[in-house]
PDB file of N, CA and C in Angstrom:
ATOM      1  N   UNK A   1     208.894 -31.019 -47.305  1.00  0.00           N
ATOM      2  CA  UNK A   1     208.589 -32.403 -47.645  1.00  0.00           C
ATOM      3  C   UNK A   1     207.210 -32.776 -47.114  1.00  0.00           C
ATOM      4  N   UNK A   2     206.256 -33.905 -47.517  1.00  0.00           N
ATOM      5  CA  UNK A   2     204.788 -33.734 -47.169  1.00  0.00           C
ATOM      6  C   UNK A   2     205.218 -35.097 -46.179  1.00  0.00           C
ATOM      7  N   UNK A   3     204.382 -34.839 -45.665  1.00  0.00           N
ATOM      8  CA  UNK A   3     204.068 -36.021 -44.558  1.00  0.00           C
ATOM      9  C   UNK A   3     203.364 -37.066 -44.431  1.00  0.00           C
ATOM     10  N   UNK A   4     203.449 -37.959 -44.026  1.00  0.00           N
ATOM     11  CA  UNK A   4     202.079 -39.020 -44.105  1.00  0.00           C
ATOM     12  C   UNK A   4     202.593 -40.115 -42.890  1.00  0.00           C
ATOM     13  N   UNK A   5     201.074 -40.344 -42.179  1.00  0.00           N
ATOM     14  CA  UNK A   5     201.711 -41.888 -41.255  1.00  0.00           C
ATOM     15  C   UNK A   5     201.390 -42.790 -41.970  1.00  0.00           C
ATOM     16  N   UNK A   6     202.293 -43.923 -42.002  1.00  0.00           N
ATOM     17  CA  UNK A   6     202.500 -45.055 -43.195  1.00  0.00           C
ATOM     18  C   UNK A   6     203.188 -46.436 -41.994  1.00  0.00           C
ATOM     19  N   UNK A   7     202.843 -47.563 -42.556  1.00  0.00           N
ATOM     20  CA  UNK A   7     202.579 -48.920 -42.319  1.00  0.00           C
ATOM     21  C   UNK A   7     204.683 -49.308 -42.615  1.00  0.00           C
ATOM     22  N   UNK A   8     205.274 -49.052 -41.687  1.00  0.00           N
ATOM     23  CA  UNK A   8     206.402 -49.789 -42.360  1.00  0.00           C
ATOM     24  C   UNK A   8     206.904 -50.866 -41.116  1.00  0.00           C
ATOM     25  N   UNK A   9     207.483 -52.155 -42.605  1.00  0.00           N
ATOM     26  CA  UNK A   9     207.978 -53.428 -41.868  1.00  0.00           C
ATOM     27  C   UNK A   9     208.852 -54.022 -42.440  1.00  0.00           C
ATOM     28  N   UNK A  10     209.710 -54.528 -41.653  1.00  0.00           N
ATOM     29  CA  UNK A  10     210.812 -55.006 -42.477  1.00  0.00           C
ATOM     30  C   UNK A  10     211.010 -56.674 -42.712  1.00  0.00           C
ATOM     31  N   UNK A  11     211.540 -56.084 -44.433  1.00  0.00           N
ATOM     32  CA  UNK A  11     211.074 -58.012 -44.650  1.00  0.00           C
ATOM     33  C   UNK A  11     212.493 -58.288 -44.522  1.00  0.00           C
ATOM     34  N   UNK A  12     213.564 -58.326 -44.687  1.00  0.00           N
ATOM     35  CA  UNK A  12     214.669 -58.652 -44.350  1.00  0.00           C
ATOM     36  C   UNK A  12     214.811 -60.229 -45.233  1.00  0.00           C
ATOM     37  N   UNK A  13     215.148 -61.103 -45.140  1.00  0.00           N
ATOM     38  CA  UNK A  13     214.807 -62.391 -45.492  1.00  0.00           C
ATOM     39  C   UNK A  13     213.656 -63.362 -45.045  1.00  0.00           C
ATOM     40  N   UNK A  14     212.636 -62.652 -44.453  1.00  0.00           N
ATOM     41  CA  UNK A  14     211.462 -63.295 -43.728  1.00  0.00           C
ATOM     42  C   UNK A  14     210.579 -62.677 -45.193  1.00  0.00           C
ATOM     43  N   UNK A  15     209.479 -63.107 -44.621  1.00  0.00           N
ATOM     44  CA  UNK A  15     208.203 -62.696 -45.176  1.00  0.00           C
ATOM     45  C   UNK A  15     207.603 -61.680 -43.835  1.00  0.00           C
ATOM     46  N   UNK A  16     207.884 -61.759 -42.925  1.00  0.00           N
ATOM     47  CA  UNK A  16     207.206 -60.658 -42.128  1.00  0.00           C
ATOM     48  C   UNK A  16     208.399 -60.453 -40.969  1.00  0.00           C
ATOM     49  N   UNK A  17     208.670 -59.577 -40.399  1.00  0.00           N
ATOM     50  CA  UNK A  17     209.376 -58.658 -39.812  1.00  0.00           C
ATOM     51  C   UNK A  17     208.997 -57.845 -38.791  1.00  0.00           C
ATOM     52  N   UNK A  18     209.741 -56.743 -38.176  1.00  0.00           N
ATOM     53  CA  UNK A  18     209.736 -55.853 -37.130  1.00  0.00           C
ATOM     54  C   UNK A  18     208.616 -54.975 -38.196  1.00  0.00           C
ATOM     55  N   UNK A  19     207.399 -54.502 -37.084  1.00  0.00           N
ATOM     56  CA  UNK A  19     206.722 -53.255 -37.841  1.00  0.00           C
ATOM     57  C   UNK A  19     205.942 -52.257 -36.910  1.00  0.00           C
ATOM     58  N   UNK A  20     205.942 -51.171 -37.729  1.00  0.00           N
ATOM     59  CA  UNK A  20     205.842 -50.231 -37.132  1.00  0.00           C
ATOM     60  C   UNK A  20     204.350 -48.824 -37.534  1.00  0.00           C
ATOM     61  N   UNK A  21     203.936 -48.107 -37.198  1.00  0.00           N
ATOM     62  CA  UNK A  21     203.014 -47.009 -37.630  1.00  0.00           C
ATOM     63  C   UNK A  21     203.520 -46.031 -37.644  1.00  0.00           C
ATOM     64  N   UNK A  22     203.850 -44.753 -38.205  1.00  0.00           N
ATOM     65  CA  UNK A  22     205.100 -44.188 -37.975  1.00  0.00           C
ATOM     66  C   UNK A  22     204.758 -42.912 -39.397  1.00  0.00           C
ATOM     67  N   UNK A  23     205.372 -41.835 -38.590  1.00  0.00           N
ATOM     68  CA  UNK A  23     205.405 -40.569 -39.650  1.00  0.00           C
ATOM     69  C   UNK A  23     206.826 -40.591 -40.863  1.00  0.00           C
ATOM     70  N   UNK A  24     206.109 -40.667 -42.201  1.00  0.00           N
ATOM     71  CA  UNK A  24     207.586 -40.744 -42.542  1.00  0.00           C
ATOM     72  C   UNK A  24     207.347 -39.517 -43.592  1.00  0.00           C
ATOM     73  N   UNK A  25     208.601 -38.941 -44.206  1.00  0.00           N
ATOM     74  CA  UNK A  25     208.802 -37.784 -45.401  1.00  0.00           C
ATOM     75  C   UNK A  25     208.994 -38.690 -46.128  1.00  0.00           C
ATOM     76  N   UNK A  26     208.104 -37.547 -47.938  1.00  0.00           N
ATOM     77  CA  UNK A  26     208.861 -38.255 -48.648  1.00  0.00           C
ATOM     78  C   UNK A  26     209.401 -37.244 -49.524  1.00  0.00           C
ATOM     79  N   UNK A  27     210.417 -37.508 -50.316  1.00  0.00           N
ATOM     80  CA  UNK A  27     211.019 -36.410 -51.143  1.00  0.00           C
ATOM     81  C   UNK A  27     210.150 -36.252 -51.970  1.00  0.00           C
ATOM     82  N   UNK A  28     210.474 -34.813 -52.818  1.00  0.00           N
ATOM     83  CA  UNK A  28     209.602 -34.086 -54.043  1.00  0.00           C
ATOM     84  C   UNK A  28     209.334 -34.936 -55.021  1.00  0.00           C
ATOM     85  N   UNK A  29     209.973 -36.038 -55.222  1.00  0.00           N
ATOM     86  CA  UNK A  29     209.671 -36.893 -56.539  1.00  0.00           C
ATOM     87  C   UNK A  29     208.938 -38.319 -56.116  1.00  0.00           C
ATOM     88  N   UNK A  30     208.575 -38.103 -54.769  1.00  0.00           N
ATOM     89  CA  UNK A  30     207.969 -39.134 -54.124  1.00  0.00           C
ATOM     90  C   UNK A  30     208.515 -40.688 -54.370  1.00  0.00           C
ATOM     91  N   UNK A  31     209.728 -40.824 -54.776  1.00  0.00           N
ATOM     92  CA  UNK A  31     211.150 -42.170 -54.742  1.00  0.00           C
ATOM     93  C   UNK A  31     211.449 -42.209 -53.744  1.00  0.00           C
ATOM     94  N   UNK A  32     211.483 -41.251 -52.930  1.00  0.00           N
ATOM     95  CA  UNK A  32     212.094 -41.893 -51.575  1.00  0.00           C
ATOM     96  C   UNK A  32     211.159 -41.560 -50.401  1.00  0.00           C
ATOM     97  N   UNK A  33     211.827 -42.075 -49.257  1.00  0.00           N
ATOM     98  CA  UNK A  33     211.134 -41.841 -48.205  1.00  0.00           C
ATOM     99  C   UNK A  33     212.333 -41.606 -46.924  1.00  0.00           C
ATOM    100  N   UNK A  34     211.993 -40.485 -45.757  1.00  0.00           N
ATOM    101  CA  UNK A  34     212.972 -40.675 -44.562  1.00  0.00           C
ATOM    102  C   UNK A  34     212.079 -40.937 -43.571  1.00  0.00           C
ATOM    103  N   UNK A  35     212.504 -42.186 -42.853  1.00  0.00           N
ATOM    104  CA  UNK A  35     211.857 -42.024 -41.880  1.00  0.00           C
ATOM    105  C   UNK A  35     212.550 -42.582 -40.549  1.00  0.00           C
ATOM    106  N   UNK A  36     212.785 -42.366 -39.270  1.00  0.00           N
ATOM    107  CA  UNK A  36     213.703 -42.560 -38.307  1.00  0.00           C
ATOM    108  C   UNK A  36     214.853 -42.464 -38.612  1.00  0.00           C
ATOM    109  N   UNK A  37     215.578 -41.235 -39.078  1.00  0.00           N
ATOM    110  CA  UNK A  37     216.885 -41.364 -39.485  1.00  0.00           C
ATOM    111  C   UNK A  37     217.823 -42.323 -40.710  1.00  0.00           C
ATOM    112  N   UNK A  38     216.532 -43.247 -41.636  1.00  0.00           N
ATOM    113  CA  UNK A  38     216.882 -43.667 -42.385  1.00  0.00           C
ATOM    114  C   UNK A  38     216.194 -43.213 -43.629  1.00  0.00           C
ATOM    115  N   UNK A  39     216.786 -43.620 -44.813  1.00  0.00           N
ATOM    116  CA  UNK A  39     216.470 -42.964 -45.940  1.00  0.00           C
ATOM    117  C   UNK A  39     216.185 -44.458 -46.966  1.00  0.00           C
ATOM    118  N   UNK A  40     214.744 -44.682 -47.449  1.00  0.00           N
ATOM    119  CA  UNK A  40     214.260 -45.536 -48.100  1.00  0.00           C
ATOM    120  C   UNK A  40     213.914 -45.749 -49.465  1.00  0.00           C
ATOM    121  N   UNK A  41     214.327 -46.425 -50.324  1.00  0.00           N
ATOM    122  CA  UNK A  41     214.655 -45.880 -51.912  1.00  0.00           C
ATOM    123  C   UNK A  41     213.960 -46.924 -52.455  1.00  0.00           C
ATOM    124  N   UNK A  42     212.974 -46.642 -53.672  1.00  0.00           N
ATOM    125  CA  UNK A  42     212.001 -47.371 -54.057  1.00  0.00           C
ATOM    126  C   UNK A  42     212.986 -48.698 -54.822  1.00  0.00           C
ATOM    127  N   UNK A  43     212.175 -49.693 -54.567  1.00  0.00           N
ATOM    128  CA  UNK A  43     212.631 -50.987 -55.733  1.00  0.00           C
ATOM    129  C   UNK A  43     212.054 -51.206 -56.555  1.00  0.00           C
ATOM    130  N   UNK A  44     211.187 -50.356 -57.191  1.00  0.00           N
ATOM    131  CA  UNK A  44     210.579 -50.037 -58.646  1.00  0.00           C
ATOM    132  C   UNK A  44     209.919 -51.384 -58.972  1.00  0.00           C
ATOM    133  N   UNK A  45     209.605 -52.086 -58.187  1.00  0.00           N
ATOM    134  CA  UNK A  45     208.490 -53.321 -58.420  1.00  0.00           C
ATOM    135  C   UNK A  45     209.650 -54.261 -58.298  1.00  0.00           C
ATOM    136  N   UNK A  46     210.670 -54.586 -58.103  1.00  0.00           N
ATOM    137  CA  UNK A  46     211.318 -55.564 -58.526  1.00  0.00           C
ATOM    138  C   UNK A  46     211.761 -56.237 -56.833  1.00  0.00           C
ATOM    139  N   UNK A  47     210.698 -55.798 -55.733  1.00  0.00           N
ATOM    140  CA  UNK A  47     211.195 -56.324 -54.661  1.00  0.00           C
ATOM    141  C   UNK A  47     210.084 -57.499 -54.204  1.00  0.00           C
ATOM    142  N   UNK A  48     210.664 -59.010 -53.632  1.00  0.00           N
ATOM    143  CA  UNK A  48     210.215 -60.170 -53.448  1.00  0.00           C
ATOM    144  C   UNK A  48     208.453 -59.243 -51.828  1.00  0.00           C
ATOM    145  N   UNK A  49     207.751 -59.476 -52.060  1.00  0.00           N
ATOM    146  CA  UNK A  49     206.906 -58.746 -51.377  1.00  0.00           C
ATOM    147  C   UNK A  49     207.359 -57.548 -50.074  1.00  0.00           C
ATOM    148  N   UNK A  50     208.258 -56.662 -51.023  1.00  0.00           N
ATOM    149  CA  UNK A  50     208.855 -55.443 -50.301  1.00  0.00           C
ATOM    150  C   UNK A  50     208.927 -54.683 -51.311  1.00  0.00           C
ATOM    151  N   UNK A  51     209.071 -53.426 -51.056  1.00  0.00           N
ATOM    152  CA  UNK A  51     208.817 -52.034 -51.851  1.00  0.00           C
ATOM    153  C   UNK A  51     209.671 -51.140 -51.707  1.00  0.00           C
ATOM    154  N   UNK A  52     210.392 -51.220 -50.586  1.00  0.00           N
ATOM    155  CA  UNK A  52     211.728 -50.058 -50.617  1.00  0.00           C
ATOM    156  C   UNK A  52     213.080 -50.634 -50.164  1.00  0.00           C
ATOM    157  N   UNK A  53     213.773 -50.172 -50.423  1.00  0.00           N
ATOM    158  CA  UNK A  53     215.315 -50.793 -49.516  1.00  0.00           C
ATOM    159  C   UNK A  53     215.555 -49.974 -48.452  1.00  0.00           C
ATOM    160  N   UNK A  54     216.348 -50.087 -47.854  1.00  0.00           N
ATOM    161  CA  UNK A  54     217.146 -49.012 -46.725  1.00  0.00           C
ATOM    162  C   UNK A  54     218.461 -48.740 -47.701  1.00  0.00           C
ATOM    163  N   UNK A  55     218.679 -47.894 -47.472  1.00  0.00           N
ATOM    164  CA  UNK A  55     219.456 -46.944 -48.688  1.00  0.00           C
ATOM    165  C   UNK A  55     220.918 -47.525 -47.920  1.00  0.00           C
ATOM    166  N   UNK A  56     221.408 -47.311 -46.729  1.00  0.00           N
ATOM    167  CA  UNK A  56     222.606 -48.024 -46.303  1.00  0.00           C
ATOM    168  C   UNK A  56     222.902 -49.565 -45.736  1.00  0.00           C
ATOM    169  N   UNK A  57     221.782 -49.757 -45.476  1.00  0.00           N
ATOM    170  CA  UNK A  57     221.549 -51.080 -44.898  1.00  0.00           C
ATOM    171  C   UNK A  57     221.550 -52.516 -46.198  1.00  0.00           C
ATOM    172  N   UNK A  58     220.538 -52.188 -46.911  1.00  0.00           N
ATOM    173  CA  UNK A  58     220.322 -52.822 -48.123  1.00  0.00           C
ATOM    174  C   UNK A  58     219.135 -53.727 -47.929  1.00  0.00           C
ATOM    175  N   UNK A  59     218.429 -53.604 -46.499  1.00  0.00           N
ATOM    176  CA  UNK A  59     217.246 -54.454 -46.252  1.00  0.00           C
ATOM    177  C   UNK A  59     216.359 -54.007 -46.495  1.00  0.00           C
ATOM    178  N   UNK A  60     215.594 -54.956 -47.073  1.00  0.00           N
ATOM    179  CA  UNK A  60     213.965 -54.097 -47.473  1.00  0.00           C
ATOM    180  C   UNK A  60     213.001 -54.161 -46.442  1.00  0.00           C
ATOM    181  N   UNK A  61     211.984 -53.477 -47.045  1.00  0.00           N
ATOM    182  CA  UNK A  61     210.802 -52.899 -46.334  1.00  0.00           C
ATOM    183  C   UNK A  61     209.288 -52.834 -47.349  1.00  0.00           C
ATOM    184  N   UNK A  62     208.560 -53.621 -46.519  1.00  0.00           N
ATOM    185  CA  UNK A  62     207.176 -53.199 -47.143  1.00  0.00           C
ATOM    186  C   UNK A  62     206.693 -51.546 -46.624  1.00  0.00           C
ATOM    187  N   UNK A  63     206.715 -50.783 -47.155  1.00  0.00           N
ATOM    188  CA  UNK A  63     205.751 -49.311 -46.746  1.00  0.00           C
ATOM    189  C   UNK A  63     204.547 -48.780 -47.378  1.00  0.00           C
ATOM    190  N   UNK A  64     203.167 -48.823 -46.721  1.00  0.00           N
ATOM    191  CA  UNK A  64     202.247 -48.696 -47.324  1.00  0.00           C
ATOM    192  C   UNK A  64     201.257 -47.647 -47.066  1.00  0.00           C
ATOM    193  N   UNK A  65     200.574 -47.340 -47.129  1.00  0.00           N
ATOM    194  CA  UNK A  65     199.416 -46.614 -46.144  1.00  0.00           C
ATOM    195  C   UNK A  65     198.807 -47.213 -45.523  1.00  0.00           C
ATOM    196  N   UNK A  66     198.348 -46.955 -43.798  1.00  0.00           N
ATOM    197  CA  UNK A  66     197.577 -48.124 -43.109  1.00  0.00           C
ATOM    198  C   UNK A  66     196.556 -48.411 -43.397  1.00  0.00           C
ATOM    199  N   UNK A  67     195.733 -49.608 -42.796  1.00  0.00           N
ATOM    200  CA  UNK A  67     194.448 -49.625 -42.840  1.00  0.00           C
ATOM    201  C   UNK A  67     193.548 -49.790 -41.715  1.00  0.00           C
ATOM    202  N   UNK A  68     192.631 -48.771 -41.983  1.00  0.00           N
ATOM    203  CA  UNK A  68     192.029 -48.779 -41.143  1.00  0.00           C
ATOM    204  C   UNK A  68     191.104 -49.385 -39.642  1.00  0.00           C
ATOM    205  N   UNK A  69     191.100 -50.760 -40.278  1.00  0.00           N
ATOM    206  CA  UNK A  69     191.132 -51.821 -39.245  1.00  0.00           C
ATOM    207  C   UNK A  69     192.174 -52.332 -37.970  1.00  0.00           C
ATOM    208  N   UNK A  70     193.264 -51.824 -38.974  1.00  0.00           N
ATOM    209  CA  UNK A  70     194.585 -52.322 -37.970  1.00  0.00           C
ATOM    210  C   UNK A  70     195.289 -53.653 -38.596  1.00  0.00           C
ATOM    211  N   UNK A  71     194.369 -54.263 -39.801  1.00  0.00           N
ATOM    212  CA  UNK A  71     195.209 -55.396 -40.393  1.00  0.00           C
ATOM    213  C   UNK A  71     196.192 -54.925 -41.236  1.00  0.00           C
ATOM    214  N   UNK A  72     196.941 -54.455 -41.129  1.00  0.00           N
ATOM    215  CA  UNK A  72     198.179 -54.054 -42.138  1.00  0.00           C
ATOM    216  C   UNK A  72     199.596 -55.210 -42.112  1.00  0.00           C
ATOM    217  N   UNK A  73     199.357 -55.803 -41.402  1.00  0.00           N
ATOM    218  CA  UNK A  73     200.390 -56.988 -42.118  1.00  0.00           C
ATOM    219  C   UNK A  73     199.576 -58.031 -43.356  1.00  0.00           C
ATOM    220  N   UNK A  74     200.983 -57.828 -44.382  1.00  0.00           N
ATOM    221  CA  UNK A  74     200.761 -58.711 -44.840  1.00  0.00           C
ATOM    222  C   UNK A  74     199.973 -60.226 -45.019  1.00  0.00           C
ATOM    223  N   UNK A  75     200.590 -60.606 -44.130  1.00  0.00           N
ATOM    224  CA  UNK A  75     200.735 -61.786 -43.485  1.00  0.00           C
ATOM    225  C   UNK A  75     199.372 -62.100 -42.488  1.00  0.00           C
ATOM    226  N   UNK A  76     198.428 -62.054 -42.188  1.00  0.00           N
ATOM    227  CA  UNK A  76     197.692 -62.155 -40.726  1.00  0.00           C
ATOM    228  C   UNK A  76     198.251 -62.562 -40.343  1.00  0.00           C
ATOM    229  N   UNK A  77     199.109 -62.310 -38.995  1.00  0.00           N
ATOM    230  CA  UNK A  77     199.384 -62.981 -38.069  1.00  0.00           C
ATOM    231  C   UNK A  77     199.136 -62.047 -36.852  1.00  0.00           C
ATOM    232  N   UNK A  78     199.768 -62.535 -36.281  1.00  0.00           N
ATOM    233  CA  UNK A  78     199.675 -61.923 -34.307  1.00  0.00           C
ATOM    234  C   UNK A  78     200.428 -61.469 -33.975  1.00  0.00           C
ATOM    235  N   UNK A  79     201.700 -61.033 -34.535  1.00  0.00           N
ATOM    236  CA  UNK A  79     202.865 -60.458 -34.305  1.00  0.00           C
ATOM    237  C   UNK A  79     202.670 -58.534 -34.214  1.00  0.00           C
ATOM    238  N   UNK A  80     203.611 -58.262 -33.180  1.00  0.00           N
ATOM    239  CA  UNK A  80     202.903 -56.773 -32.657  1.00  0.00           C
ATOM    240  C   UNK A  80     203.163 -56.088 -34.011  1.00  0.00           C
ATOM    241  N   UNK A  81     202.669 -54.739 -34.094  1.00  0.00           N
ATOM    242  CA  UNK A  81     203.068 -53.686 -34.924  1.00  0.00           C
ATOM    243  C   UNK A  81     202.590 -52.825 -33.898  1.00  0.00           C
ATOM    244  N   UNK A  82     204.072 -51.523 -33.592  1.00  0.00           N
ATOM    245  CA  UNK A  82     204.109 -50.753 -32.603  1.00  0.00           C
ATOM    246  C   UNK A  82     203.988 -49.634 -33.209  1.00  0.00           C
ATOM    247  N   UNK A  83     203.314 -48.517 -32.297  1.00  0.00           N
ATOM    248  CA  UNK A  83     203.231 -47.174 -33.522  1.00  0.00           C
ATOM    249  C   UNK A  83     203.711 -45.887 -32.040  1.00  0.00           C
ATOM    250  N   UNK A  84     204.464 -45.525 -33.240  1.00  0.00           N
ATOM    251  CA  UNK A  84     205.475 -44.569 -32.578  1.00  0.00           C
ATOM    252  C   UNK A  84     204.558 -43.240 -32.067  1.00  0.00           C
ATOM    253  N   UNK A  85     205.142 -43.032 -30.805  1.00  0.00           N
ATOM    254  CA  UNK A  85     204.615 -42.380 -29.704  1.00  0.00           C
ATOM    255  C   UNK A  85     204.063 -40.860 -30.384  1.00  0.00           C
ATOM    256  N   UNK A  86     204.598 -40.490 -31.411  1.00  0.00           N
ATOM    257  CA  UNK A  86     204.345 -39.060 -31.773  1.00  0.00           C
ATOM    258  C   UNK A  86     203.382 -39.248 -32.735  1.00  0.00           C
ATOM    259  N   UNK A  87     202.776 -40.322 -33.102  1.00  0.00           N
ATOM    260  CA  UNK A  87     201.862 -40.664 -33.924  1.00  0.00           C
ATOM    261  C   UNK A  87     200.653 -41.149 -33.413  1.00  0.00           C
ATOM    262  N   UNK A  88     200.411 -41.803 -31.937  1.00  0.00           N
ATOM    263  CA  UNK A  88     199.661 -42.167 -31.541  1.00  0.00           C
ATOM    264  C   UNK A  88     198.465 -41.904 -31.229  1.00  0.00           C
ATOM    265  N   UNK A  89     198.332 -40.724 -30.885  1.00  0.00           N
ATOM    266  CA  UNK A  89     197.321 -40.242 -30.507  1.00  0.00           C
ATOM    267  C   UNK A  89     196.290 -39.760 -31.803  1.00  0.00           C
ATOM    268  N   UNK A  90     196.827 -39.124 -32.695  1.00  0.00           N
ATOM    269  CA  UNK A  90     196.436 -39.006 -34.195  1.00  0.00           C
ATOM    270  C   UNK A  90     195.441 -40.507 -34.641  1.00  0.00           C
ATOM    271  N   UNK A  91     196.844 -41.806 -34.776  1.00  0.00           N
ATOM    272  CA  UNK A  91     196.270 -42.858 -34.985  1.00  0.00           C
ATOM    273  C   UNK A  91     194.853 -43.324 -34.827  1.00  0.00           C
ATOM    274  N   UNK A  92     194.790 -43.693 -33.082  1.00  0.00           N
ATOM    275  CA  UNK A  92     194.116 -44.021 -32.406  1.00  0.00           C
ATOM    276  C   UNK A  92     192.702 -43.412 -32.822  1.00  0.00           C
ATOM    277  N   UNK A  93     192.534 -41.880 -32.633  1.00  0.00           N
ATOM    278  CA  UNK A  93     191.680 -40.995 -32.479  1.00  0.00           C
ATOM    279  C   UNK A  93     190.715 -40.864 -33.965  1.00  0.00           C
ATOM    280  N   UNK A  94     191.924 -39.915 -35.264  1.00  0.00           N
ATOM    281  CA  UNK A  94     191.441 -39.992 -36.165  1.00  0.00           C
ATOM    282  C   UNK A  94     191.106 -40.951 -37.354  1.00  0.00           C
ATOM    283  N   UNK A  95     192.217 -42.117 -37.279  1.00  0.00           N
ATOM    284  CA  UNK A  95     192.254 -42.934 -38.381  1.00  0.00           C
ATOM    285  C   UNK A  95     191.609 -44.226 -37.605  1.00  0.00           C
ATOM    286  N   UNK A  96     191.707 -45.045 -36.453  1.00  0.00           N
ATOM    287  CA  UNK A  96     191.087 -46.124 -36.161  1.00  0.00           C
ATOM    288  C   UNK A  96     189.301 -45.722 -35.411  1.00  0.00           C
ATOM    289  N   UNK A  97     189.602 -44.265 -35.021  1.00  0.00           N
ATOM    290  CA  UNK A  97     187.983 -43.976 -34.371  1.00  0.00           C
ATOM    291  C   UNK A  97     188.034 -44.987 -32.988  1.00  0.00           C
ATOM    292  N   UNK A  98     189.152 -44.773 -32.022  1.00  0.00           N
ATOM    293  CA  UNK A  98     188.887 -45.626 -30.924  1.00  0.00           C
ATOM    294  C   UNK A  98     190.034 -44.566 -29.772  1.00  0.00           C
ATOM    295  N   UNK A  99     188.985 -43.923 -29.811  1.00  0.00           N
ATOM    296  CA  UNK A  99     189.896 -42.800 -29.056  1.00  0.00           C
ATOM    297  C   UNK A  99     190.482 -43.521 -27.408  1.00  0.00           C
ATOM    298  N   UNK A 100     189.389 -44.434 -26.981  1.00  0.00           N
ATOM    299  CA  UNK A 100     189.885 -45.131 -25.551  1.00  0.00           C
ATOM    300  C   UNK A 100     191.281 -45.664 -25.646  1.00  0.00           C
ATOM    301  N   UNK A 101     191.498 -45.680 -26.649  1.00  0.00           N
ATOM    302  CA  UNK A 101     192.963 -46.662 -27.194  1.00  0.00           C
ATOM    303  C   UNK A 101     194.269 -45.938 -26.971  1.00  0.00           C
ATOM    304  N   UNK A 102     193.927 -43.937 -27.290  1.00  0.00           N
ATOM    305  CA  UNK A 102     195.358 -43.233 -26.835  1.00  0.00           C
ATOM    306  C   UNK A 102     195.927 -43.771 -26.058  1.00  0.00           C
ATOM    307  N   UNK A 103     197.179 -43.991 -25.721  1.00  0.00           N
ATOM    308  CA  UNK A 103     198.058 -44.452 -24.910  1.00  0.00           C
ATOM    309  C   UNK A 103     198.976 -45.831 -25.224  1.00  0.00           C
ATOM    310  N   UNK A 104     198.115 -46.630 -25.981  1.00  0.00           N
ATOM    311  CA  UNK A 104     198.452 -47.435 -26.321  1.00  0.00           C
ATOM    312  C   UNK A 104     199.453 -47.861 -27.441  1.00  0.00           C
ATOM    313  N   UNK A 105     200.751 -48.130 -27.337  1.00  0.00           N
ATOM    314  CA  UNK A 105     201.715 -47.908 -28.324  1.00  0.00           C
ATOM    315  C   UNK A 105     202.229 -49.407 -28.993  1.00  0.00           C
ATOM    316  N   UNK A 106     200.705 -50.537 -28.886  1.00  0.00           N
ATOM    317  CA  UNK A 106     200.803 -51.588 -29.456  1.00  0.00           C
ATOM    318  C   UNK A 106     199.849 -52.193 -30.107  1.00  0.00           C
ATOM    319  N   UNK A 107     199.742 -52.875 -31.084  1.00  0.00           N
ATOM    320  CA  UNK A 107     198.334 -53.671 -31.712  1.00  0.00           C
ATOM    321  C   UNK A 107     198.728 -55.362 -31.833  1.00  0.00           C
ATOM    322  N   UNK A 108     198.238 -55.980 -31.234  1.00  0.00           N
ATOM    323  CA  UNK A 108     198.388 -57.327 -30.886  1.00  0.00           C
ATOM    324  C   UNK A 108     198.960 -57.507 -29.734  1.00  0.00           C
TER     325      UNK A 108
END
């Protein structure tokens, strides 16, 4: 399965949610996605500013590719987005260019 670190947050009934930076798989037909033990199934455009469901849960999720600045919410706001420890250093280093930052497993 190919890999990629990707922007996921959960919209749940909010407009903005818990979020995260984070390595996720996606299957061969690129419809789904696993990532932390959950399995994320596209909503084929038909989701209120979210893009996948949680396959058992039924809550959605915006999942995107990050950006490079670090603004990847939706939303501007100030609310953290945490990026998971096995990703961090990657993050930090190759994709934001702020290598002083390794260690750091928060943005805001």
């Amino acid at each position: 399965m190919k890999t990629r670190i990707m922007y996921i947050e959960l919209k749940g009934e909010r407009l903005t949610g818990d979020a995260r930076i984070g390595r996720v798989k996606f299957s061969k037909t690129m419809k789904s996605i696993h990532y932390n033990g959950k399995l994320f199934l596209s909503l084929k455009g038909s989701g209120y500013k979210s893009n996948f469901y949680d396959e058992e849960t039924g809550e959605e999720y915006w999942i995107s590719g990050y950006k490079k600045d670090g603004t990847d919410r939706l939303y501007n706001e100030n609310s953290p987005i945490y990026i998971d420890e096995d990703v961090q250093e990657e993050y930090w280093n190759d994709i934001r260019n702020i290598p002083e930052m390794i260690g750091t497993l928060r943005i805001n």
